[in-house]
Protein backbone atom coordinates (compact mmCIF):
# COMPACT_ATOMS: atom_id res chain seq x y z
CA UNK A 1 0.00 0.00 0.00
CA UNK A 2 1.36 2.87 -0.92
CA UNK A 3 2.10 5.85 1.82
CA UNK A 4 0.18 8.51 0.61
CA UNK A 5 -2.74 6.46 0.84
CA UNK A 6 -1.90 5.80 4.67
CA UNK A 7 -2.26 9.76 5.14
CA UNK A 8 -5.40 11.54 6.70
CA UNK A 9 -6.69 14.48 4.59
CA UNK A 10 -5.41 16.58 7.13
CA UNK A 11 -1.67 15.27 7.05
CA UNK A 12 -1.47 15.65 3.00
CA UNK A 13 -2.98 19.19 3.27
CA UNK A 14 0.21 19.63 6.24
CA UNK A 15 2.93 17.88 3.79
CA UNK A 16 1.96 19.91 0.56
CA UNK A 17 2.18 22.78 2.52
CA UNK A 18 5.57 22.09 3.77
CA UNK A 19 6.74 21.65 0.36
CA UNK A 20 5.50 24.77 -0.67
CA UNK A 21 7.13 26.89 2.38
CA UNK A 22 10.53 25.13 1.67
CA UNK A 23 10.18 25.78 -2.33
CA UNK A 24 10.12 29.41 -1.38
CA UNK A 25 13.17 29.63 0.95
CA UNK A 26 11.21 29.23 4.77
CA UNK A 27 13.33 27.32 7.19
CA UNK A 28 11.50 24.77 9.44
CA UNK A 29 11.20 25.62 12.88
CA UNK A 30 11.10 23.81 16.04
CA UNK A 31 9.89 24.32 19.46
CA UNK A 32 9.58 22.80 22.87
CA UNK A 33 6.03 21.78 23.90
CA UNK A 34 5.92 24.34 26.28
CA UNK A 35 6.47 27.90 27.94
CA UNK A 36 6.63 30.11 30.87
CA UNK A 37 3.43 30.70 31.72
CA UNK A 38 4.01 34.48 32.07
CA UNK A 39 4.76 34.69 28.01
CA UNK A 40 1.42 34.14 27.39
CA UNK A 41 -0.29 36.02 30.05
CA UNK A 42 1.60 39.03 29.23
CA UNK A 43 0.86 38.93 25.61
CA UNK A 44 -3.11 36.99 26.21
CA UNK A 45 -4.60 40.14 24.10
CA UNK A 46 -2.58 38.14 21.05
CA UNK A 47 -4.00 34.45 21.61
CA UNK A 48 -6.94 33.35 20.05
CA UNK A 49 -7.97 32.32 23.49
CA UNK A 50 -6.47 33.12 27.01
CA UNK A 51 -7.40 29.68 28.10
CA UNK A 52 -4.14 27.87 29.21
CA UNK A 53 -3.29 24.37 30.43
CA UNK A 54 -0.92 25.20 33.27
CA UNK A 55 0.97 23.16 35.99
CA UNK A 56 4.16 23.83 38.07
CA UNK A 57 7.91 22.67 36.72
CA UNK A 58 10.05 21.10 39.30
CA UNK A 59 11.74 24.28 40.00
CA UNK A 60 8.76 25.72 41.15
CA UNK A 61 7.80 27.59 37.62
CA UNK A 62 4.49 28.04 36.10
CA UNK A 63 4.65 26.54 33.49
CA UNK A 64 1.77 26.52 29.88
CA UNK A 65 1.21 24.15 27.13
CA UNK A 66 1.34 26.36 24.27
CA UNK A 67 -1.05 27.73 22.78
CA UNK A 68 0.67 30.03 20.03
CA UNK A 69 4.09 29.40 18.28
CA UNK A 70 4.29 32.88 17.28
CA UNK A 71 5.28 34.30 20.66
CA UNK A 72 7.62 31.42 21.15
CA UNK A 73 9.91 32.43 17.71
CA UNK A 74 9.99 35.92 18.55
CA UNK A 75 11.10 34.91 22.31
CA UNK A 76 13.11 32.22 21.42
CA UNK A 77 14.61 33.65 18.08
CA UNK A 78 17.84 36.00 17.82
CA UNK A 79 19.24 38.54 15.36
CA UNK A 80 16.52 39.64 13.74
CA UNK A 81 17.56 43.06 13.41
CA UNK A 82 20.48 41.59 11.80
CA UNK A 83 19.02 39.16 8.62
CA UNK A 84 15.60 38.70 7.43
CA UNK A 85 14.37 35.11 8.83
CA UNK A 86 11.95 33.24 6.76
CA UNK A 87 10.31 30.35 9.10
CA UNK A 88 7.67 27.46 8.91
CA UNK A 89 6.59 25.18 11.18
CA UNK A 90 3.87 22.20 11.85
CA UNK A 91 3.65 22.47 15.68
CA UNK A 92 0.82 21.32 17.86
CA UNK A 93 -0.48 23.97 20.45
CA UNK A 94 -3.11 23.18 23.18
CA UNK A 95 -6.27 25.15 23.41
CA UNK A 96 -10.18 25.20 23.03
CA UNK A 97 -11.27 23.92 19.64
CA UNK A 98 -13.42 26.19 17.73
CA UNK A 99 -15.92 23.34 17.31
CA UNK A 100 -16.29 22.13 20.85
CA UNK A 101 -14.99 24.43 22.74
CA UNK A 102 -12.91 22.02 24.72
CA UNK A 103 -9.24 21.78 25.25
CA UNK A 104 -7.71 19.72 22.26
CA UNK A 105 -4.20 19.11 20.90
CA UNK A 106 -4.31 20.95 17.41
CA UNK A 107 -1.79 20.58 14.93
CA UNK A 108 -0.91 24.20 13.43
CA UNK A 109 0.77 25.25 10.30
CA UNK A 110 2.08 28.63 9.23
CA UNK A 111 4.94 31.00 8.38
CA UNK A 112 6.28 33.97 10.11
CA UNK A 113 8.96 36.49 7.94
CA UNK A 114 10.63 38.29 10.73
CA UNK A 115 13.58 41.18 9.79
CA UNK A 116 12.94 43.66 7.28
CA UNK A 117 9.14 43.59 6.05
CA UNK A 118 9.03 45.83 2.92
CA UNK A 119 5.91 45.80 0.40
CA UNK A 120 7.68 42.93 -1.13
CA UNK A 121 7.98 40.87 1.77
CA UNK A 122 4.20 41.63 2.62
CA UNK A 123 3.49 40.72 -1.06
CA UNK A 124 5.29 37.43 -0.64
CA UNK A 125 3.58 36.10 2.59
CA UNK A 126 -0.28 37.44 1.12
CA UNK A 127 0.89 35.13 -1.93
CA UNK A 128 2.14 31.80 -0.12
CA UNK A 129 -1.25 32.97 1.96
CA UNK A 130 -3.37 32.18 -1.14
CA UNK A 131 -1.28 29.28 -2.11
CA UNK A 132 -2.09 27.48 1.22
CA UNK A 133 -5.65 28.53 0.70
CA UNK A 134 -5.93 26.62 -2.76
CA UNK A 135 -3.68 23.72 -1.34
CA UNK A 136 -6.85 23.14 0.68
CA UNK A 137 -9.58 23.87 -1.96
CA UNK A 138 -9.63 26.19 -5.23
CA UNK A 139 -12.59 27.51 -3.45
CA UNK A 140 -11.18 29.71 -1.46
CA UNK A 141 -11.19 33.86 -0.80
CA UNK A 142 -8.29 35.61 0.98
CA UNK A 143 -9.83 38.80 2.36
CA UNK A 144 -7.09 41.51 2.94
CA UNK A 145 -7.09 44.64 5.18
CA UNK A 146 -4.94 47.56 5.77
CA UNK A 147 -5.56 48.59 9.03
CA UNK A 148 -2.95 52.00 8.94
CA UNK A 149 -6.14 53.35 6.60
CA UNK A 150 -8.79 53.00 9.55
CA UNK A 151 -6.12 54.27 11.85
CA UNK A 152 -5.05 57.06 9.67
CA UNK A 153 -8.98 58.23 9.23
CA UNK A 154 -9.54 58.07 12.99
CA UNK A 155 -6.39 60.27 13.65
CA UNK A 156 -7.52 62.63 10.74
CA UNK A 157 -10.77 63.23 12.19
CA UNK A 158 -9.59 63.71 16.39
CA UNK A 159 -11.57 60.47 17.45
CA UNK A 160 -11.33 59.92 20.69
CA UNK A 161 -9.17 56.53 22.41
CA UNK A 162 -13.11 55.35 23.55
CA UNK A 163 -14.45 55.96 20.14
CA UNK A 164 -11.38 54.34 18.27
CA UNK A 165 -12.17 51.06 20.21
CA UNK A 166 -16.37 51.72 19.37
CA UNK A 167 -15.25 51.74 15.80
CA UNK A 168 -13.12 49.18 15.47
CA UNK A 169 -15.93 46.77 17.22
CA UNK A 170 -18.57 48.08 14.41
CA UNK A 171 -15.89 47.92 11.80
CA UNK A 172 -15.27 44.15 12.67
CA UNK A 173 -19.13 43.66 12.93
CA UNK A 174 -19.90 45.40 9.36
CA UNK A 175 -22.24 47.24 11.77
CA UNK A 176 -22.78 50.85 9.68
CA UNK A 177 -25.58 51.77 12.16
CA UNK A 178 -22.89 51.60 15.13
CA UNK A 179 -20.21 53.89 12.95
CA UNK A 180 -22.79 56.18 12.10
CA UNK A 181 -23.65 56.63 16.17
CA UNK A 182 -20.10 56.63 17.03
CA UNK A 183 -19.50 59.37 14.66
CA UNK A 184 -22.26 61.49 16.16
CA UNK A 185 -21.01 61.02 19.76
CA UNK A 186 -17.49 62.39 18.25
CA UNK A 187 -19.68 65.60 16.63
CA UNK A 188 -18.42 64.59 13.13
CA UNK A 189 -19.52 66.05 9.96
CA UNK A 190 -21.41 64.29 7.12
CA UNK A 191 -18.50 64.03 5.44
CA UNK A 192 -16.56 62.79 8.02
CA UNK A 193 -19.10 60.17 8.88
CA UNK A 194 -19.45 59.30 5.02
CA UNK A 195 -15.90 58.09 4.80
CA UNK A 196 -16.47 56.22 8.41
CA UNK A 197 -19.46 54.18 6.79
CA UNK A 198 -17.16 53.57 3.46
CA UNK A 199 -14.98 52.04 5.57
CA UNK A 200 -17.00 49.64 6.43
CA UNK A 201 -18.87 48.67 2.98
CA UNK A 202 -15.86 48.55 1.22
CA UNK A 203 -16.08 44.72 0.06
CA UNK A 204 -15.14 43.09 -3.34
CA UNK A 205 -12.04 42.75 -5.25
CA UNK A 206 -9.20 45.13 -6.24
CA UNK A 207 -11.10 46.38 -9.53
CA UNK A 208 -14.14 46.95 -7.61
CA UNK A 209 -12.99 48.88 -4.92
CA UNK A 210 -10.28 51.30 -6.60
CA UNK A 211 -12.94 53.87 -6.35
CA UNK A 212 -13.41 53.65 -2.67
CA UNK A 213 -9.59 53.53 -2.08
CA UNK A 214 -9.26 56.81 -4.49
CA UNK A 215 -11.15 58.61 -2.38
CA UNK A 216 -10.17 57.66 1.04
CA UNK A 217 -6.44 59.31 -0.25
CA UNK A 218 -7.92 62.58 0.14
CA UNK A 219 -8.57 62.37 4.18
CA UNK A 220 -4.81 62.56 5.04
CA UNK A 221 -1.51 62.36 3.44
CA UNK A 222 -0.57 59.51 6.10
CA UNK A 223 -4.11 57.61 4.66
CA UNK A 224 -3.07 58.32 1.30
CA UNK A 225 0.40 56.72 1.72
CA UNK A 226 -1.11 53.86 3.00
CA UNK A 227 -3.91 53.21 0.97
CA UNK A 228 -0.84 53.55 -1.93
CA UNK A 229 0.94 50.69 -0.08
CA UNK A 230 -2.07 48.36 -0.12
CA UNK A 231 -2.92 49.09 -3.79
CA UNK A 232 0.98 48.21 -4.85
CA UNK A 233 0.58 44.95 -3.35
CA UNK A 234 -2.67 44.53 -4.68
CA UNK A 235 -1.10 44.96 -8.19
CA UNK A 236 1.82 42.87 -7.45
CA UNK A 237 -0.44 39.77 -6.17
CA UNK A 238 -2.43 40.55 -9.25
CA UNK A 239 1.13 40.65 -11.62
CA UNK A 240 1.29 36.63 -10.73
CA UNK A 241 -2.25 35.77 -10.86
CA UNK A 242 -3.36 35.88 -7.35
CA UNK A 243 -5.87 38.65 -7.85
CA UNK A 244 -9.05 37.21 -8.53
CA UNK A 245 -9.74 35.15 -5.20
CA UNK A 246 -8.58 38.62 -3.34
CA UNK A 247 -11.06 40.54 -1.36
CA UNK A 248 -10.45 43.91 0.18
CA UNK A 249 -12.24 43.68 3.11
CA UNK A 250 -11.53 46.57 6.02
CA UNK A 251 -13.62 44.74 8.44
CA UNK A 252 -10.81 41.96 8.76
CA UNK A 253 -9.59 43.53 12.53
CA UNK A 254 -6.61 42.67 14.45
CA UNK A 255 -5.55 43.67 18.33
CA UNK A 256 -4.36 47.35 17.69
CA UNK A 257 -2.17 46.75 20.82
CA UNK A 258 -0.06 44.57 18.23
CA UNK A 259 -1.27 44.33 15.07
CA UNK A 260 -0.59 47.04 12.00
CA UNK A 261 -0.38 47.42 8.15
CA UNK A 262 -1.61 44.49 6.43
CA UNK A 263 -4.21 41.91 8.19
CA UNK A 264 -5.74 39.28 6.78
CA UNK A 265 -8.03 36.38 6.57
CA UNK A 266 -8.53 32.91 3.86
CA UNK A 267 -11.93 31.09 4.09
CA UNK A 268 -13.03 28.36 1.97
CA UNK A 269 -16.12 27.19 0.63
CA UNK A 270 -17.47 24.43 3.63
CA UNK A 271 -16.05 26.60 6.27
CA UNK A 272 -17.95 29.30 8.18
CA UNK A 273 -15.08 30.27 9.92
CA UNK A 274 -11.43 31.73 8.76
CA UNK A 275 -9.24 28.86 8.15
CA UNK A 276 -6.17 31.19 7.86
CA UNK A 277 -5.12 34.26 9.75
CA UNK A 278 -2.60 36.52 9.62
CA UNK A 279 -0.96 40.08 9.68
CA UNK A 280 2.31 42.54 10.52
CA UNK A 281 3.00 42.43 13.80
CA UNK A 282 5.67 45.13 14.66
CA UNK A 283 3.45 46.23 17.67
CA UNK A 284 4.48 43.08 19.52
CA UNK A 285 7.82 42.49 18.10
CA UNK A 286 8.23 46.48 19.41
CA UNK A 287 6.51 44.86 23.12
CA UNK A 288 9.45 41.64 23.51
CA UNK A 289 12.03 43.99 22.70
CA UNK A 290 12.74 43.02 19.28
CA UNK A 291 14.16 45.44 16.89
CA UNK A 292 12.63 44.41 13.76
CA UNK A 293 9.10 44.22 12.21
CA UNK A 294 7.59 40.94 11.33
CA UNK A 295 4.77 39.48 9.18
CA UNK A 296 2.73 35.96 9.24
CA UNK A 297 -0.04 34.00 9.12
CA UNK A 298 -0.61 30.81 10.96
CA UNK A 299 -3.78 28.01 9.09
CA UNK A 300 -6.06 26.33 11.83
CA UNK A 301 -6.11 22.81 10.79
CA UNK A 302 -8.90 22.17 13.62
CA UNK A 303 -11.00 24.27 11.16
CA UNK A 304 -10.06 21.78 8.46
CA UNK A 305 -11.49 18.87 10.39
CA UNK A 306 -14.86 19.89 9.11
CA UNK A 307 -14.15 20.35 5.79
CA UNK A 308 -11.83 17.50 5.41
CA UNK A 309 -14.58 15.32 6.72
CA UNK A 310 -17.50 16.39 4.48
């Protein structure tokens, strides 16, 4: 009997995705099972859930299962500031499954590009983003955000710190109705609150959207320079055919506290839920002391159990 034939659905989807991570130059990386607990509780804003499996190392520390790998390269790793690392891994982490809810040990797959993150390097990891995607199904939609454009609107307009985090909560909701009352508690004009609401019905691809993006350039120059950033990569994922299963999509949110630039999401068809996540990260590469910025994306294989067993 031949191997492949021995493999689960989930275990060909991890070994074709190797192979693709390690045809583009990303290093395999390698981790113990486990942390200090204190990495993850002071960085729980930046799990998917602050649920931990904890218990005491002979020394007396308190010790986690981990839950994330992320934290673990950027603790563990050295030099970034130095060379540009390019890193895989297939690691299992320990927390609630999004189906049950309960603890569960979930294989994870993903990439992190940690050094210097320029529009190519953004470009690159959005790309082997929708190459994972269609490893899984050609169904698929990567949804893509740029969250310096929200940020840079906010700032233009004096919101307030309480009426950045309103926002952001109706911006992730596609809630229009709570923008709109968020921008009359800030006393904003029609105007003002016109671009608010754009922000959050912008939806569809590149073509469809240039309109939406043209105009948002004219709130700020810091807006405009990023909304010129996000349509360069746009055009370079489009330059090698990845631009018709991309979605700009500004309700795709991360943790402020850590995320910036680029944030994004891959669903397939199957799958209510993201399969894929990722973003830039400098805000907690800037937290563990880390002089460099960083970019990733991690794929949720427990999310694959569902559509692997259709």
């Amino acid at each position: 009997m031949e191997l492949e034939n021995l493999l689960t659905s989930e275990e060909k989807i991890m070994l074709s995705l190797r192979e693709l991570y390690l045809e583009y130059g990303y290093e395999m990386y390698k981790m113990s099972k486990f942390e200090e607990y204190a990495l993850y509780a002071q960085n729980k804003d930046f799990l998917i859930s602050d649920n931990l499996i904890t218990f005491t190392d002979t020394d007396g520390r308190l010790m986690a299962l981990k839950p994330d790998v992320t934290l673990s390269i950027i603790k563990n790793g050295k030099e970034f500031e130095k060379r540009t690392q390019k890193l895989f891994y297939n690691e299992n982490v320990y927390r609630a499954s999004k189906g049950t809810r309960s603890f569960k040990e979930i294989m994870q797959v993903g990439l992190e590009l940690l050094g210097e993150v320029d529009e190519n390097a953004v470009a690159e990891v959005l790309l082997l983003a929708a190459k994972s995607l269609e490893k899984i199904s050609e169904s698929f939609v990567l949804e893509i955000s740029h969250l310096d454009i929200p940020l840079g609107v906010l700032k233009a307009f004096g919101v307030s710190e309480e009426g950045k985090k309103e926002f952001f909560t109706h911006l992730g909701e596609k809630n229009a109705q709570g923008v709109s009352a968020v921008a009359l508690k800030e006393g904003l004009s029609e105007e003002q609150t016109a671009i608010l609401e754009t922000l959050v019905r912008v939806y569809g691809s590149p073509e469809k959207v240039s309109g939406a993006l043209q105009g948002l350039k004219t709130v700020s120059a810091e807006v405009a320079s990023a909304v010129l950033e996000l349509e360069n990569i746009l055009s370079s994922l489009e330059k090698v055919g990845a631009g018709e299963k991309l979605c700009v999509d500004f309700s795709v949110v991360n943790n402020g506290k850590y995320y910036n630039g680029v944030a994004f999401k891959g669903f397939v068809e199957g799958v209510s839920t993201s399969i894929l996540s990722g973003g830039q990260y400098d805000g907690l590469m800037k937290k563990m002391k880390k002089g460099a910025r960083a970019i990733g994306f991690a794929v949720y294989l427990d999310g694959l159990e569902r559509f692997c067993g259709r």
